[in-house]
Each structure stands twice: as C-alpha cells, then as structure tokens.
N, C-alpha and C. Protein backbone atom coordinates (compact mmCIF):
# COMPACT_ATOMS: atom_id res chain seq x y z
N UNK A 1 -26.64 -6.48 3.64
CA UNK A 1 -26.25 -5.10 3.76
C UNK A 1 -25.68 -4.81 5.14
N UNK A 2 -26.43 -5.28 6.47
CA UNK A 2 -25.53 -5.62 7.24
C UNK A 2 -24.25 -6.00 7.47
N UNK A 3 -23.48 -6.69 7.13
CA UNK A 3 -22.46 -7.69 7.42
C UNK A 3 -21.63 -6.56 6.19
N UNK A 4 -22.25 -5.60 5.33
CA UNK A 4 -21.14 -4.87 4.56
C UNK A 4 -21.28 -3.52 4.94
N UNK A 5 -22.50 -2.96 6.15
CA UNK A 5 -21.71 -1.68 6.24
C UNK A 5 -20.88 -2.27 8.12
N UNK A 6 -21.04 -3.17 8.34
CA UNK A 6 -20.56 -3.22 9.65
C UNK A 6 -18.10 -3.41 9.08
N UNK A 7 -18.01 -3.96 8.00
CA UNK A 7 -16.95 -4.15 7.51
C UNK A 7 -16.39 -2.13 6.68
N UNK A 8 -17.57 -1.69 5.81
CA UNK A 8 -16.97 -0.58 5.25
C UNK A 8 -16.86 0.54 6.28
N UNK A 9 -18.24 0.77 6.78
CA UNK A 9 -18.32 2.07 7.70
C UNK A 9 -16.67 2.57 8.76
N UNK A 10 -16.23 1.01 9.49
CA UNK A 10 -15.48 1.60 10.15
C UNK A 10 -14.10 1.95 9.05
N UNK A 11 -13.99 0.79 8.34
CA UNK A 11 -12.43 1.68 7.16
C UNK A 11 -13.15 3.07 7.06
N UNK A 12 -14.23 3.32 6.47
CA UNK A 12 -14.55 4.85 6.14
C UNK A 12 -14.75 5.68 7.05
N UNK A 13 -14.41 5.26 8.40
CA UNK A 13 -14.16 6.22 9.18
C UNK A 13 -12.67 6.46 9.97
N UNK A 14 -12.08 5.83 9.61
CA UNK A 14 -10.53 5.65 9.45
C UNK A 14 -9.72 6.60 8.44
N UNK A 15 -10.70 6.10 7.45
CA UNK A 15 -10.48 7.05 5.98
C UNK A 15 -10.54 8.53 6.47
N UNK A 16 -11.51 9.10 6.61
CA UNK A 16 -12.16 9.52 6.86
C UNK A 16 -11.25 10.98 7.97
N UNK A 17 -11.14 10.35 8.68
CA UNK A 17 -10.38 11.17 10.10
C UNK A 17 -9.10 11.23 9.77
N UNK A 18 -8.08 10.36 8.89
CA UNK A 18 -7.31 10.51 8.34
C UNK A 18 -7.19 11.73 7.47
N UNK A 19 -7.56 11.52 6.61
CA UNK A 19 -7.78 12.16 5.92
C UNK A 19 -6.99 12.51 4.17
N UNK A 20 -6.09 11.48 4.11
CA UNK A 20 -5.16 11.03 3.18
C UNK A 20 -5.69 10.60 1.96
N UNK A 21 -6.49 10.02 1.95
CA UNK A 21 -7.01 9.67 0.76
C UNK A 21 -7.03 10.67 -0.26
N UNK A 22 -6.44 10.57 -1.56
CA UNK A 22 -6.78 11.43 -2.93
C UNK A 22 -6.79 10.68 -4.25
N UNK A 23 -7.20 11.48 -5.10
CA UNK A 23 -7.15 10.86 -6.71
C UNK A 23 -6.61 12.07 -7.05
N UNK A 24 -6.08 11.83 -8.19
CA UNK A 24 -5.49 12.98 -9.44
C UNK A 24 -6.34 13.30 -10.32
N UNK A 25 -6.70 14.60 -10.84
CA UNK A 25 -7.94 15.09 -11.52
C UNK A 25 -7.02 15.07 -13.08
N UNK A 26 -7.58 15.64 -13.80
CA UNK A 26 -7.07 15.91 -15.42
C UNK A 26 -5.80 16.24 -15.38
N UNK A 27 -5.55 17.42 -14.71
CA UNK A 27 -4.60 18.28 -14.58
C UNK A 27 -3.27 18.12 -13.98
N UNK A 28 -3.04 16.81 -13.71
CA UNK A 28 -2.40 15.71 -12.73
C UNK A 28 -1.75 16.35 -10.86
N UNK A 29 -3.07 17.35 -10.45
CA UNK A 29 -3.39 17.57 -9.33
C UNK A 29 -4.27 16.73 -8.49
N UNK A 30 -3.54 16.97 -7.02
CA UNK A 30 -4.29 15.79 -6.82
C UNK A 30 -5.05 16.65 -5.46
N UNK A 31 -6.53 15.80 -5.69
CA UNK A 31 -7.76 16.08 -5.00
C UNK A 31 -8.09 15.77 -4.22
N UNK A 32 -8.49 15.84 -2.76
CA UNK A 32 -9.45 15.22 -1.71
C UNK A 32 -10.27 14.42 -2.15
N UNK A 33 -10.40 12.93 -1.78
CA UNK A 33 -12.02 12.40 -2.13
C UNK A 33 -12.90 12.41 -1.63
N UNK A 34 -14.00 12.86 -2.23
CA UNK A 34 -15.00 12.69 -1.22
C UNK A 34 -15.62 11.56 -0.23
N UNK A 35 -16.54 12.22 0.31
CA UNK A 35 -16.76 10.76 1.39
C UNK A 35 -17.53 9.76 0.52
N UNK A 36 -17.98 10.14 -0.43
CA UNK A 36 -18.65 9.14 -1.51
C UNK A 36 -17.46 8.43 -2.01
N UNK A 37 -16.83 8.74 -2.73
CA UNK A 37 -15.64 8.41 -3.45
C UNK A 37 -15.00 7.46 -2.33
N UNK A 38 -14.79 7.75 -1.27
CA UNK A 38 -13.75 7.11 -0.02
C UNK A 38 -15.30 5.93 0.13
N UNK A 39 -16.20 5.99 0.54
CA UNK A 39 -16.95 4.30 0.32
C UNK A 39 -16.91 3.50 -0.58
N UNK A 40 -17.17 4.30 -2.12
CA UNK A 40 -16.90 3.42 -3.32
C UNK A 40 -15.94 2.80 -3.55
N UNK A 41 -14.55 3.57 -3.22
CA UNK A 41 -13.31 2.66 -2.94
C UNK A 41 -13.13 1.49 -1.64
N UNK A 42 -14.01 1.83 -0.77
CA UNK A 42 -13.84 0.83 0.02
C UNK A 42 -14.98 -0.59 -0.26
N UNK A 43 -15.66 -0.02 -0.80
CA UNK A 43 -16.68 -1.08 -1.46
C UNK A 43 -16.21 -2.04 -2.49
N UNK A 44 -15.46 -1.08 -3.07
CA UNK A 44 -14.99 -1.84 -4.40
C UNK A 44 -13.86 -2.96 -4.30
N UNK A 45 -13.06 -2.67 -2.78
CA UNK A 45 -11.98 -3.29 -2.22
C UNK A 45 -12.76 -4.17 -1.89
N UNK A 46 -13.77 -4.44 -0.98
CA UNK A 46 -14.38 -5.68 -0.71
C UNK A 46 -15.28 -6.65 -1.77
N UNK A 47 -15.68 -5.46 -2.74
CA UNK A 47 -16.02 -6.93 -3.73
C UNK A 47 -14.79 -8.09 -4.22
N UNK A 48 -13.69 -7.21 -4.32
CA UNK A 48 -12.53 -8.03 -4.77
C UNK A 48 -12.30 -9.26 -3.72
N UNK A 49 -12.36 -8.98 -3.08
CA UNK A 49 -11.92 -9.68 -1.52
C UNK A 49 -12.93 -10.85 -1.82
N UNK A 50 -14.04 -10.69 -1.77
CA UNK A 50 -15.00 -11.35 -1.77
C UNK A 50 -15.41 -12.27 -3.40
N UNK A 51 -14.74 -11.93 -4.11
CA UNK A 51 -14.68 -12.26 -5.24
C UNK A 51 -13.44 -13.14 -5.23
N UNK A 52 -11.77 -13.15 -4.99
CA UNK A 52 -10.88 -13.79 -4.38
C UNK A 52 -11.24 -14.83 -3.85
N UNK A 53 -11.84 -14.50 -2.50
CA UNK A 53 -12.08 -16.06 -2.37
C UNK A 53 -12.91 -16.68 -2.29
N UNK A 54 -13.97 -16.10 -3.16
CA UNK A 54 -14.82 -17.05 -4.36
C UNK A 54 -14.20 -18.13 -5.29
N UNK A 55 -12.87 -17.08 -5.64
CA UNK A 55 -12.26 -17.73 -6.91
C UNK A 55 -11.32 -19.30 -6.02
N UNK A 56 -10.70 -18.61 -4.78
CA UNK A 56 -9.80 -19.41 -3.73
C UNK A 56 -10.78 -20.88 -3.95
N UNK A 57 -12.13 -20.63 -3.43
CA UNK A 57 -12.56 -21.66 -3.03
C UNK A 57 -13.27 -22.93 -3.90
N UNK A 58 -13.03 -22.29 -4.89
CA UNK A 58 -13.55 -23.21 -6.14
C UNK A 58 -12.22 -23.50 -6.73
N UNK A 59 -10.84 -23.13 -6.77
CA UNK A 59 -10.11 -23.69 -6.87
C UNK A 59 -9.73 -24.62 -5.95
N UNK A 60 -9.65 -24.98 -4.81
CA UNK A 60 -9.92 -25.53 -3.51
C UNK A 60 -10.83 -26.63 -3.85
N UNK A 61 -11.60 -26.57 -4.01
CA UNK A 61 -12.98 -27.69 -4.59
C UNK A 61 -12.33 -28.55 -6.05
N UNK A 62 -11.91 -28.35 -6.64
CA UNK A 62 -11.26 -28.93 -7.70
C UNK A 62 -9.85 -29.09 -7.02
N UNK A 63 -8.75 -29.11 -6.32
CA UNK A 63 -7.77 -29.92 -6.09
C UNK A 63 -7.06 -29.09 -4.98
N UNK A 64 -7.95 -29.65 -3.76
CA UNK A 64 -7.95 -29.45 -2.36
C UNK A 64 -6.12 -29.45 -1.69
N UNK A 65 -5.97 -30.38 -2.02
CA UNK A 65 -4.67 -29.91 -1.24
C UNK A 65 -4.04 -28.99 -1.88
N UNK A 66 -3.30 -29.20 -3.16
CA UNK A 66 -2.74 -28.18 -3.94
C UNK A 66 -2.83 -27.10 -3.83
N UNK A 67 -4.03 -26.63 -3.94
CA UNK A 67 -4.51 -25.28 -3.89
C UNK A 67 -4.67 -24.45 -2.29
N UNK A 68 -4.80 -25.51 -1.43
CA UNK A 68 -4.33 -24.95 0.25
C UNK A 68 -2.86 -24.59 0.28
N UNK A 69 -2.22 -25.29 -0.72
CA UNK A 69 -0.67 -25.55 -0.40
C UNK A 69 -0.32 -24.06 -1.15
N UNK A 70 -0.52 -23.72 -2.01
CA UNK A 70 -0.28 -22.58 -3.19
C UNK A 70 -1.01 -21.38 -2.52
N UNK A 71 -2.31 -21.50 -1.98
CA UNK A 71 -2.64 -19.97 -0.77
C UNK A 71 -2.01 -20.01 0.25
N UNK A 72 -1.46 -20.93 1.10
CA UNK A 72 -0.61 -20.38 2.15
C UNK A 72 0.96 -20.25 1.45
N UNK A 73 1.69 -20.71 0.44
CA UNK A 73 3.28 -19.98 0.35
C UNK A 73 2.82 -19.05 -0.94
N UNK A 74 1.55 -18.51 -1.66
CA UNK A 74 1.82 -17.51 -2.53
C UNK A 74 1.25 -16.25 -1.61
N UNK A 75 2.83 -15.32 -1.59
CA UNK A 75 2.41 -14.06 -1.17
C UNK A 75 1.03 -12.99 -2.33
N UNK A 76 0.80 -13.64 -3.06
CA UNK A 76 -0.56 -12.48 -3.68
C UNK A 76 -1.56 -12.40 -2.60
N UNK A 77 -1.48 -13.56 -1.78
CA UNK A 77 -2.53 -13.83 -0.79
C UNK A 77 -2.48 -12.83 0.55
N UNK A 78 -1.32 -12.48 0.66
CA UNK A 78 -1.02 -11.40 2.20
C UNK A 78 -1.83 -10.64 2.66
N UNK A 79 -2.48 -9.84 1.71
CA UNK A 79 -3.04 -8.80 2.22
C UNK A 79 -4.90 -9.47 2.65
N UNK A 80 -5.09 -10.50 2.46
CA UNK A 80 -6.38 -11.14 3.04
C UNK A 80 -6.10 -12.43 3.66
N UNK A 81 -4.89 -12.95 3.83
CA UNK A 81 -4.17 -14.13 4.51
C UNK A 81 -5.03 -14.45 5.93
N UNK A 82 -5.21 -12.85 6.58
CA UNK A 82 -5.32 -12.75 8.09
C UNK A 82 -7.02 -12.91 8.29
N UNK A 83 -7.36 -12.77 7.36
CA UNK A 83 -9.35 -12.63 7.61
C UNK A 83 -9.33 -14.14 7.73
N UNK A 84 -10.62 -13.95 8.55
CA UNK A 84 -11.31 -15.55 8.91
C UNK A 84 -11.68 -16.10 7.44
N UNK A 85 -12.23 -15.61 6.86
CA UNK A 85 -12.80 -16.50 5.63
C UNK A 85 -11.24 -17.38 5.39
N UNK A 86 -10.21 -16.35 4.65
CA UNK A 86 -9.25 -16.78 3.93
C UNK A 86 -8.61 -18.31 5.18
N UNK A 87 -8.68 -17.98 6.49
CA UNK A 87 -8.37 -19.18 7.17
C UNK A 87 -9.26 -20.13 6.83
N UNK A 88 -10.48 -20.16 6.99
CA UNK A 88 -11.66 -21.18 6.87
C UNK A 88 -11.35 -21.79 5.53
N UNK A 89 -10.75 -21.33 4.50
CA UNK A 89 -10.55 -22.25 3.61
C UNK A 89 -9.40 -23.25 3.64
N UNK A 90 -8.16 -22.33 4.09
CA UNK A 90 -6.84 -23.01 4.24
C UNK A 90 -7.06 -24.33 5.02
N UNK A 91 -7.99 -24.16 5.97
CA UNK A 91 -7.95 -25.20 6.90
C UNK A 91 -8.99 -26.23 7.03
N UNK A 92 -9.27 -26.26 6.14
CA UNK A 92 -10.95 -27.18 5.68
C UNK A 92 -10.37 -28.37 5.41
C-alpha cells in the first residue's frame, strides 16, 4: 500500500490542482470528478501498468530476445517505455 499511494497520491494531486479531469453524465454533459473518481482512475491506470508488464515479462521468459526486441520498436509500449520496471526488463 505504500509503494501505491507514494505513485497515486502525487498524480492525484496534479489531478487535482488542475483541475481538468471530467466524465460525461447521461445527458452527454460533462461533469467534474470527484476526488474519489480522480483516484479510482488513477488506480485503475496503475493496475494496467502493472498488469502490462506482468504480461511483458512472461512473454520475455518464454522468448527473451524476441520479445526485448518487439518492446523496445513497438510503440504500444511509449507511454510506460520510461519507468524503471519497463527498463529492468528490456535490459535483463
């Protein structure tokens, strides 16, 4: 729980002071989220993340080079390219 509010808290306070964040209600108006809503989305962004390269690294484990070679030239990877984990695998 550590190591995940030290990663969400500060996006949600980014979020937060910003203040940009919305969803669209029924009515296709769109709403402020709350500060609940603005963690759950940031929570939910890091399970993915964390789920990614779960998936990265067990593909990695079954055919090591290939799969280093295919996360560094496939752009799906960009937006977590730059985190330490996603290096620690590339470079194992």
């Amino acid at each position: 729980m550590k190591i995940k509010n030290q990663v969400i808290l500060p996006l949600s306070i980014i979020l937060i002071s910003i203040g940009t964040v919305s969803s669209v209600n029924a009515q296709n108006q769109t709403e402020p989220l709350t500060v609940n809503q603005r963690l759950e989305e940031l929570e939910k962004l890091q399970r993915e993340k964390d789920i990614a390269l779960e998936n990265l690294n067990k593909a990695i484990e079954l055919n090591p080079e290939k799969m280093r070679k295919n996360a560094i030239d496939d752009e799906d990877w960009d937006v977590i390219r730059d985190s330490d984990e996603f290096q620690k695998l590339i470079e194992e």
